[in-house]
N, C-alpha and C. Protein backbone atom coordinates (compact mmCIF):
# COMPACT_ATOMS: atom_id res chain seq x y z
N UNK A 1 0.85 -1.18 0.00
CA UNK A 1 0.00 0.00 0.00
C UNK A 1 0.88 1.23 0.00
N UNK A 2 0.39 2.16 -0.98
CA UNK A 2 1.20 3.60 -0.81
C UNK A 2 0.79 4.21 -0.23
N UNK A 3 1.15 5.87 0.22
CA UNK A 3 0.60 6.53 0.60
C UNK A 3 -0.60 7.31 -0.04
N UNK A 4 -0.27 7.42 -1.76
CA UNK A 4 -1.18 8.14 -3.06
C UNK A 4 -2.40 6.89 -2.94
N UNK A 5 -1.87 5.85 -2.89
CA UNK A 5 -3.41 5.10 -2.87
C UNK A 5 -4.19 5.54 -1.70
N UNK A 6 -3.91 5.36 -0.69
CA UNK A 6 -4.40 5.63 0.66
C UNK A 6 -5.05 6.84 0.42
N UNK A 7 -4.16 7.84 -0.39
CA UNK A 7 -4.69 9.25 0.09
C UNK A 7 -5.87 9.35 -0.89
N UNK A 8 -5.56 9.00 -1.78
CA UNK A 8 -6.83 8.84 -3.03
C UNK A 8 -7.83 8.20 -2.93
N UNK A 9 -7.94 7.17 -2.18
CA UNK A 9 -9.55 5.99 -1.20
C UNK A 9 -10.29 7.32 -0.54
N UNK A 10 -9.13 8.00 0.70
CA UNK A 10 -10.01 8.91 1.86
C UNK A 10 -10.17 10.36 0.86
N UNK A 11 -9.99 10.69 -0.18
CA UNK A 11 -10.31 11.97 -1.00
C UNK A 11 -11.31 11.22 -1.81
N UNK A 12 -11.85 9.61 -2.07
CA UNK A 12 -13.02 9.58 -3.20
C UNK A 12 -14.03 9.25 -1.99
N UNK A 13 -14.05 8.85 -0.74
CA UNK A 13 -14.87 8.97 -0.07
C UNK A 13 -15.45 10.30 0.67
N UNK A 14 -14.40 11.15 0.21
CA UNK A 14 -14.94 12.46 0.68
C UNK A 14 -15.63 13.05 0.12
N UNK A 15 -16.04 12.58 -0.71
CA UNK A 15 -17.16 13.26 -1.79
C UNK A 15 -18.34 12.49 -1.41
N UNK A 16 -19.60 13.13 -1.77
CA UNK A 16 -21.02 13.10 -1.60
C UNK A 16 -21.25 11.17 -2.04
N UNK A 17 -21.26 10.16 -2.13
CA UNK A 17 -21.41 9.01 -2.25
C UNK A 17 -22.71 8.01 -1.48
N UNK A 18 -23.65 7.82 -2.20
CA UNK A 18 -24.13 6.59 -1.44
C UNK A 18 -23.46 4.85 -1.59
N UNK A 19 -22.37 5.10 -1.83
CA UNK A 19 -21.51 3.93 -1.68
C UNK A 19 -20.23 4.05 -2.13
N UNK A 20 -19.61 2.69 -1.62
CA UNK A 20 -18.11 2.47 -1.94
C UNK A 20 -17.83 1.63 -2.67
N UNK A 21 -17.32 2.41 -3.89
CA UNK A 21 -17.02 1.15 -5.02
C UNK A 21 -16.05 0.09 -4.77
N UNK A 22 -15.97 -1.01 -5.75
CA UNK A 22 -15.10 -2.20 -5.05
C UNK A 22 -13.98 -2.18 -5.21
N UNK A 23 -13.00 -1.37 -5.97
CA UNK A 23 -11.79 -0.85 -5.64
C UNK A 23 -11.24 0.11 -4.77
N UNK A 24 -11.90 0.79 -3.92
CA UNK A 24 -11.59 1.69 -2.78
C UNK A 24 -11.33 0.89 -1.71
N UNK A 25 -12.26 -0.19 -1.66
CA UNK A 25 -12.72 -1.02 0.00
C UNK A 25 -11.15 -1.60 0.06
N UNK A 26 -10.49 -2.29 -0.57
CA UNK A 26 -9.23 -3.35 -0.10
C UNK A 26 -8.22 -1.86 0.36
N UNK A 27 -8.39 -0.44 -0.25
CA UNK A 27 -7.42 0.41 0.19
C UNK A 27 -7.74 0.90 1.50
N UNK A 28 -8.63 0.72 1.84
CA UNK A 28 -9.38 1.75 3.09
C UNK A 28 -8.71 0.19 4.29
N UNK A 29 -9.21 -1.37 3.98
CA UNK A 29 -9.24 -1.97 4.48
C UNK A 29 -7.44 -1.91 5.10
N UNK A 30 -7.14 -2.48 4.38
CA UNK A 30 -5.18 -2.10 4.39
C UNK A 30 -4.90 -0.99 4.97
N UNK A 31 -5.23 0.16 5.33
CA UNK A 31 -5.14 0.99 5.95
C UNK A 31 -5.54 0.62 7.51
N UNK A 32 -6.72 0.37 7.92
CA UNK A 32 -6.99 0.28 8.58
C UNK A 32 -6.29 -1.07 9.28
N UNK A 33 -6.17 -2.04 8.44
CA UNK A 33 -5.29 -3.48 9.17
C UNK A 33 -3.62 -2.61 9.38
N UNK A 34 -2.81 -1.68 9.09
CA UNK A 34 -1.72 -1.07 9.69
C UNK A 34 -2.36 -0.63 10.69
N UNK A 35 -3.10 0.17 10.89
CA UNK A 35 -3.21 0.99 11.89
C UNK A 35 -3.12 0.39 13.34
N UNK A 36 -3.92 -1.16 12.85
CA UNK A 36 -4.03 -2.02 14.29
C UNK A 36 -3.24 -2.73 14.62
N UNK A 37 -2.39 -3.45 13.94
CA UNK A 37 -1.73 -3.49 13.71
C UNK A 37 -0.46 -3.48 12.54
N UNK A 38 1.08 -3.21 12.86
CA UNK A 38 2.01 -2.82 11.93
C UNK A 38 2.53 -3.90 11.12
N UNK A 39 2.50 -4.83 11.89
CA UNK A 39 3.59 -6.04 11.79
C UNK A 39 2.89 -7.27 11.03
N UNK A 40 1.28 -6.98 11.04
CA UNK A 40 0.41 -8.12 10.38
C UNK A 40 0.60 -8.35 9.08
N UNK A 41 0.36 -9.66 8.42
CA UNK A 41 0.99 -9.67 7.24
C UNK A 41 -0.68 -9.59 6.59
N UNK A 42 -1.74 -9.89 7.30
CA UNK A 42 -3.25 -9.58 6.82
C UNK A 42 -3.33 -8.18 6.33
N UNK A 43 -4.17 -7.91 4.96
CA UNK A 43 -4.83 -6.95 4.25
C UNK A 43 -5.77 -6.62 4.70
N UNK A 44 -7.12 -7.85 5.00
CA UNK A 44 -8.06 -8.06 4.89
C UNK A 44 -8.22 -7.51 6.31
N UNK A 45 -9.49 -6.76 6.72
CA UNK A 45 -9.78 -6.27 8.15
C UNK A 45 -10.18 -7.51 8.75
N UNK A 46 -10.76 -8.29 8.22
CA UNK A 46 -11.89 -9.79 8.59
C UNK A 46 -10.61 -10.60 9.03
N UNK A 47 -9.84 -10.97 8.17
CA UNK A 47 -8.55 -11.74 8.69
C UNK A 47 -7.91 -11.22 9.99
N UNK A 48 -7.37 -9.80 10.18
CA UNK A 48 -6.73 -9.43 10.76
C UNK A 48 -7.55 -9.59 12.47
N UNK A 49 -9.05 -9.46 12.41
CA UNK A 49 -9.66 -9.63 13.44
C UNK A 49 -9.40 -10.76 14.16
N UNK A 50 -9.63 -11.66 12.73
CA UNK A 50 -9.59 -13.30 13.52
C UNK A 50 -8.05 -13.08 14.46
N UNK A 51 -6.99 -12.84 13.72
CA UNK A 51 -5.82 -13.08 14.01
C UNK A 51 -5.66 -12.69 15.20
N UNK A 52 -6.01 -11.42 15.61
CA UNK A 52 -5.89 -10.62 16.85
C UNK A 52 -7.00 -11.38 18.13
N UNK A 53 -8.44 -11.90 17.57
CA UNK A 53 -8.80 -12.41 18.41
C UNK A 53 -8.09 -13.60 18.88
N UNK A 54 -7.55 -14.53 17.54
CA UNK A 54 -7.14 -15.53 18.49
C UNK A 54 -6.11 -15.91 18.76
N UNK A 55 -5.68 -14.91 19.16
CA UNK A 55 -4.21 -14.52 20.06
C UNK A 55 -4.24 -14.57 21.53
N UNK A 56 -5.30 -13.56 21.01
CA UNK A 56 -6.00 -13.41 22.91
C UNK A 56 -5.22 -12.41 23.59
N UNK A 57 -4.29 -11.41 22.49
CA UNK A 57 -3.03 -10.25 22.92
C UNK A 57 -3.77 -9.35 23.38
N UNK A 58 -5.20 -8.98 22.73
CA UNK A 58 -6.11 -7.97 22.75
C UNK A 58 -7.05 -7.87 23.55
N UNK A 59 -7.75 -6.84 23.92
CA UNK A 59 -9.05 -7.06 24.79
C UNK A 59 -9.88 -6.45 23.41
N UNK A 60 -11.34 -6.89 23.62
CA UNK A 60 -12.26 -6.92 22.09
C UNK A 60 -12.45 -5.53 21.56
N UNK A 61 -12.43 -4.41 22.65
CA UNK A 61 -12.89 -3.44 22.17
C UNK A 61 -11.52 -2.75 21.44
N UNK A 62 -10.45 -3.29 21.32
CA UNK A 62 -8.79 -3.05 20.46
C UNK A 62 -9.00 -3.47 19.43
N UNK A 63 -9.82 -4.30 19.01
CA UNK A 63 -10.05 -5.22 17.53
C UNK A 63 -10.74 -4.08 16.70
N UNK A 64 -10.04 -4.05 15.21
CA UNK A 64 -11.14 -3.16 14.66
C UNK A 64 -12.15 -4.04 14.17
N UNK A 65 -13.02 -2.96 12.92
CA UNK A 65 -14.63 -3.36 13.03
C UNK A 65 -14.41 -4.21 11.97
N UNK A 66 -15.32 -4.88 11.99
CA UNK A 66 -15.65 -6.00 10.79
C UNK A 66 -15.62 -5.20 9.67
N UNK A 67 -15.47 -6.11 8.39
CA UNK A 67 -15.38 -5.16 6.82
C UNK A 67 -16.29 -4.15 6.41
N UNK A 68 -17.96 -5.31 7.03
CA UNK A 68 -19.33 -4.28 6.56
C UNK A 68 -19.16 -2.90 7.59
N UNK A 69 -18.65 -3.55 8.78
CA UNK A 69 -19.32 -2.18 9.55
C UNK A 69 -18.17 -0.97 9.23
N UNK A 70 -17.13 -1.51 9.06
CA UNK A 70 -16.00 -0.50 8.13
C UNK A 70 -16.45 0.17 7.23
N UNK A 71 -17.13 -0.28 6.19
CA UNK A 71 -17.99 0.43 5.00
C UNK A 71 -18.92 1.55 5.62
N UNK A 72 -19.69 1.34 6.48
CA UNK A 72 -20.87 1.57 6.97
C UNK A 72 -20.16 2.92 8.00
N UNK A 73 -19.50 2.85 8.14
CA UNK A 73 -18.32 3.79 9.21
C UNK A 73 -17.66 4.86 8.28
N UNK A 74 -17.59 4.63 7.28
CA UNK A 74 -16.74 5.53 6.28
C UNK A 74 -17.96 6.66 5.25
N UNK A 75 -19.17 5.92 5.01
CA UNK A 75 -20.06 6.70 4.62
C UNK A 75 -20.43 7.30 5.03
N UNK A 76 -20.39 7.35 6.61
CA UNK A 76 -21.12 8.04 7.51
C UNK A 76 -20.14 9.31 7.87
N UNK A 77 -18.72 8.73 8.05
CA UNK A 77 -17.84 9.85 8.07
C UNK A 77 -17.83 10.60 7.02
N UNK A 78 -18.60 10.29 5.87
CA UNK A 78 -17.95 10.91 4.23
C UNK A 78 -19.05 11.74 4.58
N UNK A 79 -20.44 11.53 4.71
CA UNK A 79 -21.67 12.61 4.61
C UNK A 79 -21.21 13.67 6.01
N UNK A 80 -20.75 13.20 7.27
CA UNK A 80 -20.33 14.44 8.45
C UNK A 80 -19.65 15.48 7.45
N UNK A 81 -18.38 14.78 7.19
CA UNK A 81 -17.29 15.79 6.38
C UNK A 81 -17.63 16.28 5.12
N UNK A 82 -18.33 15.84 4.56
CA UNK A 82 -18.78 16.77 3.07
C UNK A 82 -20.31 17.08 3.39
N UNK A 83 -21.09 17.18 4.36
CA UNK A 83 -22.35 17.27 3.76
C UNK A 83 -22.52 18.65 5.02
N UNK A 84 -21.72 17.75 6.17
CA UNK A 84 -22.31 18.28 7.11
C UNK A 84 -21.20 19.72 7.56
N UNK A 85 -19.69 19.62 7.63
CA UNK A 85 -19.07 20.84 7.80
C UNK A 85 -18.37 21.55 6.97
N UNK A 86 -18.79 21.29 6.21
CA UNK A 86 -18.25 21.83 4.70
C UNK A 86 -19.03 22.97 4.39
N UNK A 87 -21.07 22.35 4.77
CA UNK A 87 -21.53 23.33 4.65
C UNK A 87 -22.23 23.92 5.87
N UNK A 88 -21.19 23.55 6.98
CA UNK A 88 -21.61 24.29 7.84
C UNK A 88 -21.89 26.52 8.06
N UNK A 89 -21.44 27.04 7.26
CA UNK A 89 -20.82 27.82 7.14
C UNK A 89 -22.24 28.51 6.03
N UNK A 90 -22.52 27.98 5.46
CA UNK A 90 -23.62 28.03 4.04
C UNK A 90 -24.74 29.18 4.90
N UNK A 91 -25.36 30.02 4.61
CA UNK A 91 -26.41 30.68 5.15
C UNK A 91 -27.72 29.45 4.73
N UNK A 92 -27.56 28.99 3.74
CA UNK A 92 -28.76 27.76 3.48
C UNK A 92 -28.96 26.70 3.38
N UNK A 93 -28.55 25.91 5.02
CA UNK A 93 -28.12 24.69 4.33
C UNK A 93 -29.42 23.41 3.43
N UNK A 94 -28.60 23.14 2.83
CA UNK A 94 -29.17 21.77 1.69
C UNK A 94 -28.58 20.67 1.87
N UNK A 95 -28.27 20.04 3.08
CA UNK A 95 -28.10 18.89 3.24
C UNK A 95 -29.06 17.40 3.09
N UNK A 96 -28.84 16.30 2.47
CA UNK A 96 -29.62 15.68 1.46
C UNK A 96 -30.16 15.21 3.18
N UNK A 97 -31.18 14.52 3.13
CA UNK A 97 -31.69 13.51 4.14
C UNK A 97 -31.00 12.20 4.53
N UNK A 98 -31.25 12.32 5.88
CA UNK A 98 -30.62 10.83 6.01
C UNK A 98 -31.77 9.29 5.94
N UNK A 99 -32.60 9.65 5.31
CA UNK A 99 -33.25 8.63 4.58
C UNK A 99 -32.61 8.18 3.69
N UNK A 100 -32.46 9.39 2.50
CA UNK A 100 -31.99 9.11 0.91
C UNK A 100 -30.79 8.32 0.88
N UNK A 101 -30.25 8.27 2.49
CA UNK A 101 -28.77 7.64 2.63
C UNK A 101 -28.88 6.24 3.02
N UNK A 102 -30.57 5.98 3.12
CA UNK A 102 -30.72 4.58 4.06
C UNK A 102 -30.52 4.69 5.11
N UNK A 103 -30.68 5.29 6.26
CA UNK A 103 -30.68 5.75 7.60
C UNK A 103 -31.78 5.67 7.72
N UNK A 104 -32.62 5.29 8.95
CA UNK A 104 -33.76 6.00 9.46
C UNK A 104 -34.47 4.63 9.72
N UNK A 105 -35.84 5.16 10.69
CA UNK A 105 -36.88 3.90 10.86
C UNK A 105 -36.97 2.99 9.88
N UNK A 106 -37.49 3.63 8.37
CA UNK A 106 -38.01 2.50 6.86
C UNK A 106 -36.70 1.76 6.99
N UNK A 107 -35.48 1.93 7.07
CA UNK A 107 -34.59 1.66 6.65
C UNK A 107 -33.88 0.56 7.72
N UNK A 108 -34.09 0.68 8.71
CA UNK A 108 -33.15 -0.16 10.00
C UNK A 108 -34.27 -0.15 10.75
N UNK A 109 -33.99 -1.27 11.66
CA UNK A 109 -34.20 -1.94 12.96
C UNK A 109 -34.32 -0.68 13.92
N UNK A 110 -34.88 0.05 14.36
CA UNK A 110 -35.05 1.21 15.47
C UNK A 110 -35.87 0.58 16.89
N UNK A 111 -35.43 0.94 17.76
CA UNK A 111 -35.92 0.47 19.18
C UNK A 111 -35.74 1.62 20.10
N UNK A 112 -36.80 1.18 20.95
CA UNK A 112 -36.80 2.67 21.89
C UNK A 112 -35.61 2.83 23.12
N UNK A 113 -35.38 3.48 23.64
CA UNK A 113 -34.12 3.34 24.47
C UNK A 113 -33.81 2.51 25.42
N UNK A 114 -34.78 1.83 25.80
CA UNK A 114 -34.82 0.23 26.84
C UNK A 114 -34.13 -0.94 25.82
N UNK A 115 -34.46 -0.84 24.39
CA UNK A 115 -33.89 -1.92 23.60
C UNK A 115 -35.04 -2.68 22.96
N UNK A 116 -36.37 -2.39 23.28
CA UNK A 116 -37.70 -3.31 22.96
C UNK A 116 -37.98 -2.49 21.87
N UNK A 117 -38.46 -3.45 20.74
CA UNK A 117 -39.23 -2.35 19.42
C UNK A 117 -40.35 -2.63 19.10
């Protein structure tokens, strides 16, 4: 992994996207398997989990997130940073809905704050 790839994954997710195409994900992923660790010879975030879990070096909440919820983590950071303080500043803002993004009741499992739905 380079650094121009790396930097080029977190600059196409910074743009307005309802998804991540399938050549970004292995750069974002590789990124994220250094971060947790340096020395792993795993790409894959899914691999690198197993590895770290079953080591048993780690306590769970040190493990990063699974691949989907990685995806799901990066869109959400992409709409904060482009949707949300970019145009913070805007006298009008036009920020799209977080429906249109698949967010919301229609869209997910919602429960009231006890956990019952």
């Amino acid at each position: 992994m380079t650094c121009e790839s790396a930097t080029e994954a977190f600059k196409f997710i910074s743009l307005p996207n309802d998804h991540i195409p399938c050549h970004i994900v292995p750069e974002l992923e590789e990124f994220i398997s250094k971060l947790y660790s340096a020395t792993s010879e795993h790409r894959k975030v899914n691999q690198l989990r197993k590895q770290l879990f079953c080591t048993g070096n780690r306590p769970l909440h040190l493990i990063p997130p699974s691949s989907a919820t990685l995806a799901e983590h990066c869109l959400r950071a992409a709409y904060q940073a482009c949707q949300i303080w970019v145009r913070s500043l805007d006298m009008l803002q036009c920020a799209p809905l977080l429906q249109a993004l698949g967010v919301g009741p229609n869209n997910m499992k919602c429960g009231n704050r006890f956990g019952q739905n």
